[in-house]
C-alpha atoms as a PDB file:
ATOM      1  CA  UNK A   1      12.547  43.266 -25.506  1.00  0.00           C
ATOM      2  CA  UNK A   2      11.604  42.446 -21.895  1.00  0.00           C
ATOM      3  CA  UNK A   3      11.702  38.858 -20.781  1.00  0.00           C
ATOM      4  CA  UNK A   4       9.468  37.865 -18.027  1.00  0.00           C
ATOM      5  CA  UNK A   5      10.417  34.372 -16.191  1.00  0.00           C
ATOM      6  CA  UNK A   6       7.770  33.214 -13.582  1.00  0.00           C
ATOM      7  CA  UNK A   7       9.084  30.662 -11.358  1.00  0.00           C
ATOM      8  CA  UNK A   8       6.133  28.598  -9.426  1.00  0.00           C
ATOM      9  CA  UNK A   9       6.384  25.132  -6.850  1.00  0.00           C
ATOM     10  CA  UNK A  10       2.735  24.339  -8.608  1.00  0.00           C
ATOM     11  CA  UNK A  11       1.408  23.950 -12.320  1.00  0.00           C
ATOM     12  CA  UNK A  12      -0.177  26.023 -14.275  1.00  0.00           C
ATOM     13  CA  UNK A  13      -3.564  25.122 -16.965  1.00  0.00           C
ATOM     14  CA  UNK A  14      -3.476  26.727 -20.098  1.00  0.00           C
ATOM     15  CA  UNK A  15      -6.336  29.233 -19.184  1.00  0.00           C
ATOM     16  CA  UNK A  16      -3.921  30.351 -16.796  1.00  0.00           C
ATOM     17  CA  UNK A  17      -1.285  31.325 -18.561  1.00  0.00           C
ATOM     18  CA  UNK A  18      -2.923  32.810 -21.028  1.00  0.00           C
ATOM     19  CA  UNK A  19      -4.405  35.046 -18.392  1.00  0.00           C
ATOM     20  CA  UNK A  20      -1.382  36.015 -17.053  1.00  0.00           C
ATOM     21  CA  UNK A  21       0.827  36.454 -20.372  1.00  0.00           C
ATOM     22  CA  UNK A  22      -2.030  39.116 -21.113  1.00  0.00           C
ATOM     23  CA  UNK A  23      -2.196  40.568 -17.816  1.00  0.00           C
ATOM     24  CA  UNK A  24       1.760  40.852 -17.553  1.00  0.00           C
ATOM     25  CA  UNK A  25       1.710  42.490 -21.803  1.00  0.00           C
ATOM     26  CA  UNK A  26      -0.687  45.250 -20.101  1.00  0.00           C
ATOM     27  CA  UNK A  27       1.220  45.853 -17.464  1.00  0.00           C
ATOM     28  CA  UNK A  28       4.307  46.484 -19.216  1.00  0.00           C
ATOM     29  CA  UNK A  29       2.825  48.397 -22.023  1.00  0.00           C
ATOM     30  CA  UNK A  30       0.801  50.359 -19.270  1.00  0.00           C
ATOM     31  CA  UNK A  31       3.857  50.879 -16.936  1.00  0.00           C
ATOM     32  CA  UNK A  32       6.933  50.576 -18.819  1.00  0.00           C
ATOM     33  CA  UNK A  33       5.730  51.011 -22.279  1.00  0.00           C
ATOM     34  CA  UNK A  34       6.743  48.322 -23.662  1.00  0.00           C
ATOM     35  CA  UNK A  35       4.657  46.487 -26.424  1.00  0.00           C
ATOM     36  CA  UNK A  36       3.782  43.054 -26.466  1.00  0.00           C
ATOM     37  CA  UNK A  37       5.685  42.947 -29.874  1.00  0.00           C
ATOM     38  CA  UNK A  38       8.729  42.490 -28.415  1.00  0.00           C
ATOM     39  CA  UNK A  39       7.943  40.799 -24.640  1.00  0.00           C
ATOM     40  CA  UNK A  40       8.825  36.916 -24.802  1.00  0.00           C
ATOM     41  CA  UNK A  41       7.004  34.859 -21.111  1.00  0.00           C
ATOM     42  CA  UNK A  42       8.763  32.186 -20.049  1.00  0.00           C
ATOM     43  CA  UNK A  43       6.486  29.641 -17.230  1.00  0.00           C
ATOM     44  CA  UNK A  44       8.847  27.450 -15.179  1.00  0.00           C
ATOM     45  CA  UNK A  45       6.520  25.248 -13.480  1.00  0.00           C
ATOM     46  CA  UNK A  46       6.617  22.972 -10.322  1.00  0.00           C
ATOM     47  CA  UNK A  47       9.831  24.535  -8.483  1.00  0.00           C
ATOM     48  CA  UNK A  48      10.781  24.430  -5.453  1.00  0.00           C
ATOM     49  CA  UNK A  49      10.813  27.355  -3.563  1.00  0.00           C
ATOM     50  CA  UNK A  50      12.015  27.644  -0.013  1.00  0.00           C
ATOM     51  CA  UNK A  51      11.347  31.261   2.209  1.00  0.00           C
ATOM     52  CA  UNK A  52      11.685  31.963   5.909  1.00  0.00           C
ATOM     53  CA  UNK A  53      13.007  28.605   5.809  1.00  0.00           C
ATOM     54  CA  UNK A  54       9.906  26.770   5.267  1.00  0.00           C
ATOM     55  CA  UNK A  55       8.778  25.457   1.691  1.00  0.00           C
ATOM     56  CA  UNK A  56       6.378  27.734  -0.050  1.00  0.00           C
ATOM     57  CA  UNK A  57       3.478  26.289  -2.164  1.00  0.00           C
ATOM     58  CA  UNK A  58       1.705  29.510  -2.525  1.00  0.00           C
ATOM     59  CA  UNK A  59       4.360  32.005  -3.972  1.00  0.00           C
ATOM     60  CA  UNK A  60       6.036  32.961  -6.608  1.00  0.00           C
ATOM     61  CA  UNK A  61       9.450  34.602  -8.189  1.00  0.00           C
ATOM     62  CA  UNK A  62       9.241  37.157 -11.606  1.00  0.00           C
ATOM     63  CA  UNK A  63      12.224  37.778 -12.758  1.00  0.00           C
ATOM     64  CA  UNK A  64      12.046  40.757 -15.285  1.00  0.00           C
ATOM     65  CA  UNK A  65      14.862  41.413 -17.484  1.00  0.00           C
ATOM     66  CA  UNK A  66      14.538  44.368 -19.853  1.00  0.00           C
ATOM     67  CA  UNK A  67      16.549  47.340 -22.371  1.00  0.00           C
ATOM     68  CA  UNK A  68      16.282  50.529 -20.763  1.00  0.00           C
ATOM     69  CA  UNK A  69      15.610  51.704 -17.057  1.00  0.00           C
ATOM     70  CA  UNK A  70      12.405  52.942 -15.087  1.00  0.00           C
ATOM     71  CA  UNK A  71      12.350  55.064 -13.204  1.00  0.00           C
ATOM     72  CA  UNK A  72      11.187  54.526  -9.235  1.00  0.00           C
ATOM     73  CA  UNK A  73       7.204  54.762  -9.882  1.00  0.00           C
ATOM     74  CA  UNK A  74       7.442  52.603 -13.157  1.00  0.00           C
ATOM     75  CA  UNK A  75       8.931  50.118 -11.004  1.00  0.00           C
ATOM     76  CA  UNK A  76       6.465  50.505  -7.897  1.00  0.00           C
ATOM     77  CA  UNK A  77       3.844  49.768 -10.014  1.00  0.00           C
ATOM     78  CA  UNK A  78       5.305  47.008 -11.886  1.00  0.00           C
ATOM     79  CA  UNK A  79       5.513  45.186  -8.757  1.00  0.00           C
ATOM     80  CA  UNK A  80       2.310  46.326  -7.599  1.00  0.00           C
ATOM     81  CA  UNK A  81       0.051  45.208 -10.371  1.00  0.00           C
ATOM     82  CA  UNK A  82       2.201  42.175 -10.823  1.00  0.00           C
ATOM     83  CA  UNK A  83       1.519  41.002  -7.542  1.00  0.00           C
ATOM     84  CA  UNK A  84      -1.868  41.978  -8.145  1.00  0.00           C
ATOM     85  CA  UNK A  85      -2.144  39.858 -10.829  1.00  0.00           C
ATOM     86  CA  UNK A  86      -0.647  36.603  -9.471  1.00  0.00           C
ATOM     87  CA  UNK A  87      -2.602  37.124  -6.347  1.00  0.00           C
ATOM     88  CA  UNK A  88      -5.988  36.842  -8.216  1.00  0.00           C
ATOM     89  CA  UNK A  89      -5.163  34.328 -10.296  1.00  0.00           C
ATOM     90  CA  UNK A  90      -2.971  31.963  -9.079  1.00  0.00           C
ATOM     91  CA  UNK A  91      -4.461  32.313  -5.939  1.00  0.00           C
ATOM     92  CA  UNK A  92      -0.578  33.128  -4.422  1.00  0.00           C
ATOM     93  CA  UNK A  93      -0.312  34.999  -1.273  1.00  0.00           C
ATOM     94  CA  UNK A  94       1.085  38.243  -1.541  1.00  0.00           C
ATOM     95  CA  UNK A  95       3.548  38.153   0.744  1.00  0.00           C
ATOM     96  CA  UNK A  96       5.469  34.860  -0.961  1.00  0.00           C
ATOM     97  CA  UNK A  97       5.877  36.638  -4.334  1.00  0.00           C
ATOM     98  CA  UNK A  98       9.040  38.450  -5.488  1.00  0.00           C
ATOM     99  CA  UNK A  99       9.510  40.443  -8.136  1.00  0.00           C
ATOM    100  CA  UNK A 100      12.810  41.352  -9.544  1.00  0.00           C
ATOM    101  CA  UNK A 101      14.060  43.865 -12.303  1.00  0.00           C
ATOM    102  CA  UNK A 102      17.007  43.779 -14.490  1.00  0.00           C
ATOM    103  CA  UNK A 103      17.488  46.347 -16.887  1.00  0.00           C
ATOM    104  CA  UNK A 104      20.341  45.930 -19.473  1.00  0.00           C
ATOM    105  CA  UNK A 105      21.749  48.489 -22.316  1.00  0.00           C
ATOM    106  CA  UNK A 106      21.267  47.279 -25.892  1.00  0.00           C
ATOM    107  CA  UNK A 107      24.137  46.099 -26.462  1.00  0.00           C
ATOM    108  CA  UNK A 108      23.699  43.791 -23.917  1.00  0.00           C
ATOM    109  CA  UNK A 109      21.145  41.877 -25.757  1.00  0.00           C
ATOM    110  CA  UNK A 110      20.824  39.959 -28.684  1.00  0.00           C
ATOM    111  CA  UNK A 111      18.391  38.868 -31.182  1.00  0.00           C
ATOM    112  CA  UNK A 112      18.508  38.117 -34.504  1.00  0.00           C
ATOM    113  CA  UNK A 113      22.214  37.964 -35.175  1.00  0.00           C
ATOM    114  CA  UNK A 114      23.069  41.193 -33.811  1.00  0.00           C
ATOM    115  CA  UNK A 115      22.417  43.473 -30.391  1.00  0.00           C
ATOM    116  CA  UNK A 116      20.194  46.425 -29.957  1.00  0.00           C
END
């Protein structure tokens, strides 16, 4: 069950995010092969995000949090097409969004009442 938090200083429109929860459920499915099923987005809009000491209002942070691991080219991509993504449609510059992976054992997550 991978859990995507993206972390912006400006607001997105609905259109947006729809775009980019569809966008990040083929990337994952395509990279990591993980189905849409199980992915829960989370937008957290209107932050304030600092880098190289000045504020940023064109960047971004995704955090990814996920069961499993990848291996080194699963994650290249992942970042890749991510950045990708949020360059084209959030109009961010590349080089103000981050992109960080977690990966956790099952039994280091829960849902439902129970861990997997």
């Amino acid at each position: 069950m991978p859990l995507i938090t993206s972390v912006m200083p400006k607001a997105l429109n609905d259109r947006t995010k729809e775009i980019l929860k569809s966008g990040l459920a083929d990337i994952m499915n395509k990279v990591a092969g993980k189905s849409e099923s199980w992915l829960m987005i989370r937008f957290h809009e209107n932050d304030t995000l600092y880098f190289r000491g000045a504020k940023v209002e064109d960047g971004a942070i995704i955090d990814i949090k996920l069961i499993g691991s990848l291996d080194t080219n699963q994650k290249k991509n992942l970042v890749k097409e991510i950045c990708e993504l949020y360059a084209k449609e959030t109009y961010c510059n590349k080089e103000n969004i981050y992109v960080t992976i977690e990966e956790y054992e099952g039994t280091n997550w829960g849902w439902n009442g129970s861990t997997f």
